[in-house]
Each structure stands twice: as C-alpha cells, then as structure tokens.
Protein backbone atom coordinates (compact mmCIF):
# COMPACT_ATOMS: atom_id res chain seq x y z
CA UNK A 1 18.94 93.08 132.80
CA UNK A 2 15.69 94.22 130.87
CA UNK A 3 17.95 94.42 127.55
CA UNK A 4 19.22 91.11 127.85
CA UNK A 5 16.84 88.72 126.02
CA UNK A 6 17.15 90.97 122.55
CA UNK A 7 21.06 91.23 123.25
CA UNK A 8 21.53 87.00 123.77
CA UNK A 9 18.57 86.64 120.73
CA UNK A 10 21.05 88.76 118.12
CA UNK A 11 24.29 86.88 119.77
CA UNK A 12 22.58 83.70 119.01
CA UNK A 13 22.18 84.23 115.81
CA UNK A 14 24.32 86.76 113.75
CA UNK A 15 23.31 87.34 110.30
CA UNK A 16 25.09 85.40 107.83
CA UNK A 17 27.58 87.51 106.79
CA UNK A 18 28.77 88.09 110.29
CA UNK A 19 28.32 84.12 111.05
CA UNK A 20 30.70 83.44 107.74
CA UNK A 21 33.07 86.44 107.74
CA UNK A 22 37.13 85.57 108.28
CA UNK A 23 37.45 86.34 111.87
CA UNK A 24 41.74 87.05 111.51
CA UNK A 25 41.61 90.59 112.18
CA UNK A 26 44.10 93.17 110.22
CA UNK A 27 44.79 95.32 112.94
CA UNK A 28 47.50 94.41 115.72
CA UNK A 29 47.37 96.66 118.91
CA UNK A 30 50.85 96.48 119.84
CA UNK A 31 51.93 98.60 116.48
CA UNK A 32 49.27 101.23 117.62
CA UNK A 33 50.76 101.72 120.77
CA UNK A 34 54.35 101.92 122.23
CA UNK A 35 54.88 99.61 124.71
CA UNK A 36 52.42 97.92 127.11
CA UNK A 37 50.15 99.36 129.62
CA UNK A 38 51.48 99.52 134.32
CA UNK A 39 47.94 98.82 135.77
CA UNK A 40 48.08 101.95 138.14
CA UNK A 41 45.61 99.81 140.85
CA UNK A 42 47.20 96.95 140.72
CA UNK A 43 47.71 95.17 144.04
CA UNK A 44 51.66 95.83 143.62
CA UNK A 45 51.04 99.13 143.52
CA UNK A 46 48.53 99.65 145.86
CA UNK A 47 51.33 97.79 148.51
CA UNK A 48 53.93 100.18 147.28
CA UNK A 49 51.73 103.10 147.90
CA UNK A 50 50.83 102.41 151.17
CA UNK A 51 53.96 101.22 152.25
CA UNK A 52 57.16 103.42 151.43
CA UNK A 53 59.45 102.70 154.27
CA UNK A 54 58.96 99.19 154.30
CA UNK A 55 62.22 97.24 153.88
CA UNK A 56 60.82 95.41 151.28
CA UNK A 57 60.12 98.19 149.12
CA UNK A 58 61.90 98.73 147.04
CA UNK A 59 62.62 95.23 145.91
CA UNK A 60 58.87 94.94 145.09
CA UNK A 61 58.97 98.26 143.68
CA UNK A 62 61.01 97.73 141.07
CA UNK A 63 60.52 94.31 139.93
CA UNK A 64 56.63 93.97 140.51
CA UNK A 65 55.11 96.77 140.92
CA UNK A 66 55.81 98.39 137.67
CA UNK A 67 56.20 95.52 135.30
CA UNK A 68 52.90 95.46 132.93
CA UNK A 69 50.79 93.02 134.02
CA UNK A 70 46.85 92.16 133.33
CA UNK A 71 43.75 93.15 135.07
CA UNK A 72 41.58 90.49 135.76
CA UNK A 73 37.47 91.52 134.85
CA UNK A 74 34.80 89.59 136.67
CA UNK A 75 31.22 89.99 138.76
CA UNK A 76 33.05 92.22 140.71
CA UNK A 77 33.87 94.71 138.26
CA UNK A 78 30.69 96.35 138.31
CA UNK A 79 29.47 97.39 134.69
CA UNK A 80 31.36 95.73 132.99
CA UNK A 81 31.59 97.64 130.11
CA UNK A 82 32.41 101.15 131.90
CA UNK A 83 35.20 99.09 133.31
CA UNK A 84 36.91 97.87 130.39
CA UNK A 85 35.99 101.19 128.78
CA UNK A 86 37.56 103.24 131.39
CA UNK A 87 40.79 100.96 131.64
CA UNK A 88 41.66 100.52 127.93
CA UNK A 89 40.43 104.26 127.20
CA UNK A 90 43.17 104.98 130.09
CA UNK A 91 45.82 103.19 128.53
CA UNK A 92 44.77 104.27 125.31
CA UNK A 93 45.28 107.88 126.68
CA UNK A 94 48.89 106.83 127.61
CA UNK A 95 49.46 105.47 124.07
CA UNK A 96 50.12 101.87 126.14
CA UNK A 97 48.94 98.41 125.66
CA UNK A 98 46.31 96.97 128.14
CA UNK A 99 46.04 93.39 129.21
CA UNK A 100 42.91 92.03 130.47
CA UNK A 101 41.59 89.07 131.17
CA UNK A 102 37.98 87.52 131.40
CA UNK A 103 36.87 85.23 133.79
CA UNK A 104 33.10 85.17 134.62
CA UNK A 105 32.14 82.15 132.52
CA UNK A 106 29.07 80.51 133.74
CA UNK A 107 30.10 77.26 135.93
CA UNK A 108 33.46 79.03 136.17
CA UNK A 109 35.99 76.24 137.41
CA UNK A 110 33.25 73.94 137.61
CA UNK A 111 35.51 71.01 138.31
CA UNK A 112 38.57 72.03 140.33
CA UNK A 113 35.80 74.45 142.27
CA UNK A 114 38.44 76.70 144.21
CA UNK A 115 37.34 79.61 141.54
CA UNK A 116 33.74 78.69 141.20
CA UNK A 117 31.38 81.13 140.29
CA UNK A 118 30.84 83.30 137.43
CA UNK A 119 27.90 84.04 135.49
CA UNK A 120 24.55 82.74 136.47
CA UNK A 121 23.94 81.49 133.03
CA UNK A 122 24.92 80.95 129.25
CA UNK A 123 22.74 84.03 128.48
CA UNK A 124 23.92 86.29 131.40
CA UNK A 125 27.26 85.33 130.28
CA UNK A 126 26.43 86.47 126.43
CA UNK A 127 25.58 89.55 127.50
CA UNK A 128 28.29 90.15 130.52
CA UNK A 129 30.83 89.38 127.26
CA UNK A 130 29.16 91.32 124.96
CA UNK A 131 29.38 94.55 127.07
CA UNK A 132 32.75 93.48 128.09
CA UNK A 133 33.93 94.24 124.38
CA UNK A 134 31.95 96.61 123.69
CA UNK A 135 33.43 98.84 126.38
CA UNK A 136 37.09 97.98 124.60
CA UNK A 137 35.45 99.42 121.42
CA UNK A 138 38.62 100.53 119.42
CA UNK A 139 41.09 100.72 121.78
CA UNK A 140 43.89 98.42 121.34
CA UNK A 141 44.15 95.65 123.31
CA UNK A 142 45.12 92.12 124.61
CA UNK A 143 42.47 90.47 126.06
CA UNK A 144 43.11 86.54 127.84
CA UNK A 145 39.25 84.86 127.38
CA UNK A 146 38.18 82.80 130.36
CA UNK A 147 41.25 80.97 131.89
CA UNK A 148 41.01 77.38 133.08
CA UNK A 149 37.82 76.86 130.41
CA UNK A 150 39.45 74.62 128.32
CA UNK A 151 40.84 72.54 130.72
CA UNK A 152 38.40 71.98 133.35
CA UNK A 153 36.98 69.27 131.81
CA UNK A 154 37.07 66.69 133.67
CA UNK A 155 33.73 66.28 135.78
CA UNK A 156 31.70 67.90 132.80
CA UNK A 157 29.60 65.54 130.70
CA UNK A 158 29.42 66.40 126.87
CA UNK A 159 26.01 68.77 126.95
CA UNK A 160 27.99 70.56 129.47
CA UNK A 161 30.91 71.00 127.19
CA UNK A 162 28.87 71.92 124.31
CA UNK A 163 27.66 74.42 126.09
CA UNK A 164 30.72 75.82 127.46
CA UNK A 165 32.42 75.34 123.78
CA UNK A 166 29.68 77.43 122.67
CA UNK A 167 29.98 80.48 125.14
CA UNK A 168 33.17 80.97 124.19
CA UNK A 169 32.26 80.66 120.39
CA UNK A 170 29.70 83.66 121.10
CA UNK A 171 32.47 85.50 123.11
CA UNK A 172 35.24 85.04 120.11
CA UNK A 173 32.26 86.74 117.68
CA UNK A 174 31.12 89.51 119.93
CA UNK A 175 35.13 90.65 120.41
CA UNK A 176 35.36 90.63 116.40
CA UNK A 177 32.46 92.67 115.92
CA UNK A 178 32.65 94.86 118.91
CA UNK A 179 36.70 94.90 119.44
CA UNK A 180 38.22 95.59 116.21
CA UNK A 181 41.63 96.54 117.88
CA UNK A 182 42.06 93.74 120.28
CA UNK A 183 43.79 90.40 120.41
CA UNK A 184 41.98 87.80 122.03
CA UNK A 185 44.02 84.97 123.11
CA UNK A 186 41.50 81.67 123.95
CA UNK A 187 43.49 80.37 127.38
CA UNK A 188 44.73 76.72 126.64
CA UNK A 189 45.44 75.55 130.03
CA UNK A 190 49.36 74.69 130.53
CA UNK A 191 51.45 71.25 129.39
CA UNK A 192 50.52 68.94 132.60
CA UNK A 193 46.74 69.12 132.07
CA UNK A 194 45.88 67.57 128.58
CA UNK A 195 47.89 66.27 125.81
CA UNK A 196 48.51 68.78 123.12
CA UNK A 197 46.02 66.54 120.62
CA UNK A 198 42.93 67.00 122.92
CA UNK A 199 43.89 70.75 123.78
CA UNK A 200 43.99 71.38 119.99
CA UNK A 201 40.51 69.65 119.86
CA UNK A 202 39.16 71.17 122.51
CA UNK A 203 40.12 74.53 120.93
CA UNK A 204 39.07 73.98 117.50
CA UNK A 205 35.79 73.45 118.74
CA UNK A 206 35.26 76.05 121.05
CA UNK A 207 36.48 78.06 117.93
CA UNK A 208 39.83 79.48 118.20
CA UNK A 209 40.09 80.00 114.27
CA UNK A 210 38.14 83.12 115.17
CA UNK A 211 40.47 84.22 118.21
CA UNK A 212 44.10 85.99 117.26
CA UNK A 213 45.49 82.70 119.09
CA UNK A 214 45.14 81.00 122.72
CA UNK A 215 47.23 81.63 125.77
CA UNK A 216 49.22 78.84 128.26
CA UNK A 217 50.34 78.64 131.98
CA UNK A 218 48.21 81.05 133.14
CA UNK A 219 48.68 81.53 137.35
CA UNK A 220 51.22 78.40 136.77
CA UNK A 221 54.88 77.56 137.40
CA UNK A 222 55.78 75.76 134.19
CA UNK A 223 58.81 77.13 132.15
CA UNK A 224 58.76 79.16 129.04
CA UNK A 225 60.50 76.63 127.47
CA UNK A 226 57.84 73.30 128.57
CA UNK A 227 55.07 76.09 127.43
CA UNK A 228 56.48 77.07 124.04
CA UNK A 229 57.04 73.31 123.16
CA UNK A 230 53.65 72.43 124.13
CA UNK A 231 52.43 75.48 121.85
CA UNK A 232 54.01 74.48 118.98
CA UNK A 233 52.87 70.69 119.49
CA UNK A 234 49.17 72.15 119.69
CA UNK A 235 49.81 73.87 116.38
CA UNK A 236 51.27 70.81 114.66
CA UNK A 237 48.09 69.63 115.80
CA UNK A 238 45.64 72.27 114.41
CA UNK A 239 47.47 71.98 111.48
CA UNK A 240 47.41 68.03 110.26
CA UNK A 241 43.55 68.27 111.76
CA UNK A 242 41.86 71.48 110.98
CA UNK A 243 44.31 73.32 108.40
CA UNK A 244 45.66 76.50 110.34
CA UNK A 245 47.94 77.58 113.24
CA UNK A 246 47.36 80.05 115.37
CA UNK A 247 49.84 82.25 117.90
CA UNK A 248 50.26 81.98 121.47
CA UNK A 249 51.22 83.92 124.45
CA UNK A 250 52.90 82.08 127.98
CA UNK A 251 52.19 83.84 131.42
CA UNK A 252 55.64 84.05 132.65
CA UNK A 253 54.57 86.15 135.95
CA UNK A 254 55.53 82.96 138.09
CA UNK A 255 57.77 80.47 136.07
CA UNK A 256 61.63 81.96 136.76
CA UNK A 257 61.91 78.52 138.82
CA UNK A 258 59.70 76.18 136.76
CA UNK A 259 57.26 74.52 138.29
CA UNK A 260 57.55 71.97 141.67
CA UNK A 261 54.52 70.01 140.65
CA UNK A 262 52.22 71.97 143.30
CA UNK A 263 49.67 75.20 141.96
CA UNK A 264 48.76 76.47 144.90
CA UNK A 265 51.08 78.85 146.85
CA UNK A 266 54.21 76.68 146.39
CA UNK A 267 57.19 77.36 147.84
CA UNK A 268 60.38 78.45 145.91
CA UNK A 269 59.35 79.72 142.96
CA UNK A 270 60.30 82.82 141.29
CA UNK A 271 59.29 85.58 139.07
CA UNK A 272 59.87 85.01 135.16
CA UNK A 273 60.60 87.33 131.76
CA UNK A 274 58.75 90.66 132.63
CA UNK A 275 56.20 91.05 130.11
CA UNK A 276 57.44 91.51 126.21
CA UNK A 277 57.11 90.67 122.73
CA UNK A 278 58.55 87.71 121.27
CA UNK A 279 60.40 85.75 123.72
CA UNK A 280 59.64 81.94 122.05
CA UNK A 281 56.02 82.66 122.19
CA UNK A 282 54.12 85.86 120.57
CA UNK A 283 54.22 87.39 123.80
CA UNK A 284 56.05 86.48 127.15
CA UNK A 285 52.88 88.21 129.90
CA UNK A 286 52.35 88.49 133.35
CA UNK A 287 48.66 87.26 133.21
CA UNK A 288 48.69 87.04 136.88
CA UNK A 289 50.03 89.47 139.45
CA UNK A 290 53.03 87.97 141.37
CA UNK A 291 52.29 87.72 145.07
CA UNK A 292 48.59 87.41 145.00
CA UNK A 293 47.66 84.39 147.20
CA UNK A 294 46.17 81.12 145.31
CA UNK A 295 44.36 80.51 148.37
CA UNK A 296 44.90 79.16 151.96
CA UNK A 297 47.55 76.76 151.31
CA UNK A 298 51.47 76.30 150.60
CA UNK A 299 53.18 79.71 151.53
CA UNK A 300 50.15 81.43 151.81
CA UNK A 301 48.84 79.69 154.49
CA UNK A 302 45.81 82.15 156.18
CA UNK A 303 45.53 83.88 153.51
CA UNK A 304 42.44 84.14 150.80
CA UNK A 305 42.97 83.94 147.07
CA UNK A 306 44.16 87.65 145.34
CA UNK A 307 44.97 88.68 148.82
CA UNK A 308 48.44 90.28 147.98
CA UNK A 309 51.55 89.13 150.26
CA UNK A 310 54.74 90.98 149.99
CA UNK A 311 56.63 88.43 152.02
CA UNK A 312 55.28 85.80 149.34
CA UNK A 313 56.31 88.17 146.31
CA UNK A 314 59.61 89.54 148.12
CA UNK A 315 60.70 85.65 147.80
CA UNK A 316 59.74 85.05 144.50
CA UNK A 317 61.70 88.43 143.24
CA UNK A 318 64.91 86.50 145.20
CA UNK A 319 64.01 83.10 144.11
CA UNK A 320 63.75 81.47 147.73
C-alpha cells in the first residue's frame, strides 16, 4: 500500500487533456475475438469436475457449466491486477471474450447490507480499480463496474452519493486510460428499483458518457423483455436531458421464468438466453453464475451466498 497516495493523487487529478478527452473508445473487443470466453474455474465447472457420475450431470454439464459466464473480482481476488491479468491474458490466449465484473466499491451494498463490504475507502478503492485495469491492459474485454452502486441509494445521504458518484467517475477514467480494449458497462440496477428518469440521473452523474454503456438485472429474475424496455426508457431519458444514448447489456443467467417478485433464492425460476450478442439489448450475459446461492433463504435455505447448489441449478435448467 506504500504506492498508494501518488497512485489516488494522479487519479484525482488527470491532466487536462486526459480530464477532457472523448471517453467513446474505437475499439470493440468482441470483433477482436471469436466468441466469448468458458471461465474454466467457475463453480459449474468445478461441480462437474468433481462430480462425473452424478445423475445430475450431465444436465448441468451442458447447460451451465459451459455457457460463458462472468467472473466476479473482489478483496478476495488477491492482487488484483495479476488476477485480471492472468484471466483476460488466458482468454486472450484462446482468442475468447472475458467477462468480469467489479465489485469492491467502498460501502459496497451499503443499504440492502447482505453484500457489505468492499474497499476500506474511496482511495483504497482508486487504487484497487486502477490495478484492476491495468492488469486488463489490452486484452479485450467486457467488464460489469460495481453492481448494485447505482441503486443502493436509499439510506445514503447526498455527501455519501457524491462520493460514491465520484468513485465510479475515477473508475470509468482509469479503464479508458489503462483498458483500451475493454467495454465497461456502468450496472444500472434492474426495472423494479428506480424509475428510468432517476436511473438516467443517477448515471449521468456518476458519468456513464465515459463508460461503453451500463448493464441491468444483474443476479435478478426480471425478463429480457421488462429489461430492454426499461433500457430504452433510460436512453430516452439521457437523451431529452444530457444529449446522448448509450448501449446496454441484460444478465439473462436467471430470467427464463421472469421474476416472482422475491431476489433471494426464489423458487421456480429458470435459466435464460445463454450469453450472446444482440438479443434486444447489446448483449444478452450471464453476469451471475446460475446456481450460486443468494444467501440463506428461499431454496437455498442453509446455504451461504456463492455457495454453488446443483439441486438449485438442476431446477432452474428444468424450470421447476
């Protein structure tokens, strides 16, 4: 940590042509690569591994286990920027298309609290996010920035969301200059937690003109179809308020049933549209790996949250 006071000191205040260059970057990942990137650890996989003669195999197999879906990148990642290195330099090596996400903001889930943590402060987190992208470097990629952020508003007072807007301002800047290859997608919550006029706010000000666009219903239920309304109703906002659009991405890991009004664990859901282009939205992703326990509640009652449950998954690949 001895290098961090000179890293946050230059990420608070890049010189002026960084501060007023056009953040839209030229390149696009998924024309440098063919196809997106299996994580080879993922929990799926580890299951399958371990598990060959179950009966549930090859169910899970098949529709889980090898469908692209993101990594998630937080304190326990170790360096951070060796990780990200080593995963998109692996997928780079494949000529594939990573997905990651980042999720270590400081006050993480400060007001729903059953993700709380992250990083111990606005500077720890400028420098966590700063060696998170530099570790990407050129390698193509899709990153989801800090799901939840935008959305967990609602025990925050306004110095608290300035402060939050402006860690993800710093984190936009750091993937534009370090990242050159990567798509960051600024998560916007989903449809039933703010109207699409106060989303649209909220990201305009935590400055999504400088992100390749912002990302919706990640870990939810909600359908394709609710997301990619709600997308295009936040860009008719940016558009009448702040003069662009931008593109979006839905997490369809979860959302073959829609949603039942619960988040946690819910019973009778189903997996969605395996991970593609296009699709309504940019991208249809799975953001968050199908079968990995919300917590200790609904279906996944004794469980703790990312602890992986085939029973749980082998359900949702059925749809009961």
């Amino acid at each position: 940590m001895g290098g961090t006071p000179a890293l946050v000191t230059a990420h608070s205040s890049p010189p002026p042509a960084l501060a007023a260059a056009r953040p839209a970057q030229a390149a696009d990942p998924t024309t440098m690569t063919n196809g997106f990137y299996v994580d080879p650890d993922s929990s799926a996989k580890r299951w399958v591994a371990a598990n060959p003669g179950d009966g549930r195999y090859s169910a899970i197999n098949a529709s889980v286990a090898n469908t692209p879906t993101a990594r998630w990148f937080g304190s326990w990642s170790g360096s951070i920027g060796t990780a990200t290195g080593a995963y998109t330099g692996a997928a780079d090596a494949r000529d594939k298309l990573p997905l990651l996400v980042a999720y270590n903001i400081y006050n993480r889930d400060y007001c729903g609290g059953h993700s709380a943590g992250g990083a111990s402060s606005p500077s720890a987190y400028a420098n966590w996010i700063a060696q998170f992208a530099g570790g990407i470097g050129g390698h193509p990629a899709v990153v989801v920035l800090e799901p939840d952020s935008l959305g967990d508003y609602g025990c925050m007072n306004q110095a608290q969301i300035d402060e939050r807007e402006g860690m993800l301002t710093g984190a936009l800047a750091e993937f534009n200059r370090r990242a050159p290859n990567t798509w960051v997608y600024l998560d916007a919550g989903n449809p039933a937690w703010a109207d699409a006029a106060t989303m649209a706010r909220r990201l305009h000000e935590a400055g999504v003109r400088q992100a390749h666009g912002f990302s919706l219903n990640v870990s939810n239920y909600l359908t394709t179809a609710e997301n990619t309304a709600y997308g295009d109703a936040v860009n008719r906002e940016l558009a009448a308020r702040y003069g662009y659009t931008k593109p979006f991405v839905v997490d369809t890991s979860r959302n073959g049933n829609g949603s039942n009004g619960q988040w946690c664990n819910p019973a009778g859901r189903r997996i969605g549209t395996p991970t593609r282009l296009g699709g309504g939205a940019e991208m249809l992703l799975w953001i968050k790996v199908p079968g990995e326990s919300d917590g200790n509640c609904g279906v996944g009652g004794g469980s703790t949250a990312g602890q992986f449950l085939p029973e749980v998954v082998y359900k949702m690949i059925h749809g009961y």
